[in-house]
Protein backbone atom coordinates (compact mmCIF):
# COMPACT_ATOMS: atom_id res chain seq x y z
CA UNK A 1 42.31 -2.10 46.71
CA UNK A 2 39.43 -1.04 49.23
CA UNK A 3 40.18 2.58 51.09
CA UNK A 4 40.29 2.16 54.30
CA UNK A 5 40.38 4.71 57.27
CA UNK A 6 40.49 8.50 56.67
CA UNK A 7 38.49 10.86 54.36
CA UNK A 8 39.09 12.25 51.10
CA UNK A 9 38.60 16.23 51.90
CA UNK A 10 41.09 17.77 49.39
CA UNK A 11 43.19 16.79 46.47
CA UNK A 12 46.46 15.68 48.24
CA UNK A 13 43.97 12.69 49.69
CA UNK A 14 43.16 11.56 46.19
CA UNK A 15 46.88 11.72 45.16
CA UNK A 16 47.64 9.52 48.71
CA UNK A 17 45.37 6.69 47.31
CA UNK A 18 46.53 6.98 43.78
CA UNK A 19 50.23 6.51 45.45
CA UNK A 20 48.82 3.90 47.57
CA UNK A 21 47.17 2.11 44.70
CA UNK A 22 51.15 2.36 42.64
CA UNK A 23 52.81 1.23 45.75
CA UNK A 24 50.29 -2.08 45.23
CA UNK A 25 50.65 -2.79 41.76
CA UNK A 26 46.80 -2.45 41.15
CA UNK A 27 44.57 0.44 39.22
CA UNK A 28 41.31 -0.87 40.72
CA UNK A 29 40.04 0.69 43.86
CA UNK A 30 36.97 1.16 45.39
CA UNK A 31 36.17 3.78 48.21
CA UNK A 32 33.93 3.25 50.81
CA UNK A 33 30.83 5.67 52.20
CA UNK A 34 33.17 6.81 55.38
CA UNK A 35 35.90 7.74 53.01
CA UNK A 36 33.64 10.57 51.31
CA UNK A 37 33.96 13.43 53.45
CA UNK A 38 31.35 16.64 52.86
CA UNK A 39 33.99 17.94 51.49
CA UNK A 40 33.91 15.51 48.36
CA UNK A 41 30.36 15.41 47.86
CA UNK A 42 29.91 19.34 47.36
CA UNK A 43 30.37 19.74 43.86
CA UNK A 44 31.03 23.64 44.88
CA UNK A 45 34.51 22.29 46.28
CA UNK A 46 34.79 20.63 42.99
CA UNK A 47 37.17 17.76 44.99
CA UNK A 48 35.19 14.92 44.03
CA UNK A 49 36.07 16.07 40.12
CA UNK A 50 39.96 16.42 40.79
CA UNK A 51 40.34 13.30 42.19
CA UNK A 52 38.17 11.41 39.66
CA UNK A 53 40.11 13.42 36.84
CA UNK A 54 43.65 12.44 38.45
CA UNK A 55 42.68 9.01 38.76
CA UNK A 56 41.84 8.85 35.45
CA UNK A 57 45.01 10.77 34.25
CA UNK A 58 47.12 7.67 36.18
CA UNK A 59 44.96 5.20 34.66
CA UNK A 60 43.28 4.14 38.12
CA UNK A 61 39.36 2.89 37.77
CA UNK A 62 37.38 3.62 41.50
CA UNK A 63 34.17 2.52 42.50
CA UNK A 64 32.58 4.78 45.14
CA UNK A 65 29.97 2.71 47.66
CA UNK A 66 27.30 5.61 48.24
CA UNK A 67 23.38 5.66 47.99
CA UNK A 68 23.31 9.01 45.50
CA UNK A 69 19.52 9.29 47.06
CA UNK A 70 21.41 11.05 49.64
CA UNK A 71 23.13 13.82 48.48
CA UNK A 72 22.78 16.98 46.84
CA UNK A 73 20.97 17.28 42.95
CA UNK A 74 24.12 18.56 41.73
CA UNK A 75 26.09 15.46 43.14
CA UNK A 76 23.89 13.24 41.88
CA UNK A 77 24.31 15.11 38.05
CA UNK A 78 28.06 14.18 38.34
CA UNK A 79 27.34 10.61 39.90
CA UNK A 80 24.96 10.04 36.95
CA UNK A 81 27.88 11.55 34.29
CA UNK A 82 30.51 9.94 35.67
CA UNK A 83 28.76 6.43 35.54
CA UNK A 84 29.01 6.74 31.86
CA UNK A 85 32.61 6.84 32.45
CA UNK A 86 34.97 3.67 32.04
CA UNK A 87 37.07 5.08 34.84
CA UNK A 88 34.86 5.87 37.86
CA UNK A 89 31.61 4.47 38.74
CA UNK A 90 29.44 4.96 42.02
CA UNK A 91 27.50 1.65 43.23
CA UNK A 92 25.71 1.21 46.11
CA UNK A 93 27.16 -2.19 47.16
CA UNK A 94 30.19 -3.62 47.52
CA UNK A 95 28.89 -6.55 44.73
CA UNK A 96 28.02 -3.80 42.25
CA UNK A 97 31.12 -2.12 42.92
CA UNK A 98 33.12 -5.58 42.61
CA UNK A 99 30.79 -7.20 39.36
CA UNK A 100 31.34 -3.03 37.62
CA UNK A 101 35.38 -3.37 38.06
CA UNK A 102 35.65 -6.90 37.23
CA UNK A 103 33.77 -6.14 33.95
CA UNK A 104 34.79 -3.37 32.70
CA UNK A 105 38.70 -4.79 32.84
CA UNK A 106 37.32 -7.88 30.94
CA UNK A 107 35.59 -5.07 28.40
């Protein structure tokens, strides 16, 4: 599933994907650029670490589309952690993001 319209500012967003993702029978989604509010990329709001923890407590694997170049050194420290993870990975295209999902389900 691809996010679409909106921005993830707080928790409750992340939990309205992760019901959006149920309500579609998948646990892949990736979330685009305009989806990550400033909110989500200050690690001081810590947001961007609930939602990646949720989503990996309902078994949900995101890709997030953003250029890391861009944002803060302590953002990029959790970009760079969590692409060690097999549950959340940030590309910076939509092939990346498509050829990391596809696999890490066949892993």
């Amino acid at each position: 599933m691809k996010a679409i319209g909106g921005e993830i500012a707080t928790e409750r967003d992340g939990l309205t994907l992760i019901a959006a993702c149920i309500e579609r029978c998948t646990n892949l989604d990736t979330l685009p650029t305009d989806c990550l509010s400033p909110q989500f990329l200050q690690s001081s709001t810590w947001v961007a670490g609930l939602v990646v923890q949720k989503r990996k407590d309902y078994g949900i694997r995101a890709t997030a589309l953003l250029n890391i170049e861009s944002t803060s050194p302590r953002f990029r420290e959790f970009a760079l952690q969590s692409n060690h993870s097999t549950t959340y990975h940030i590309c910076k295209t939509v092939d990346e993001a498509e050829r990391w999902l596809v696999e890490e389900r066949a892993s």
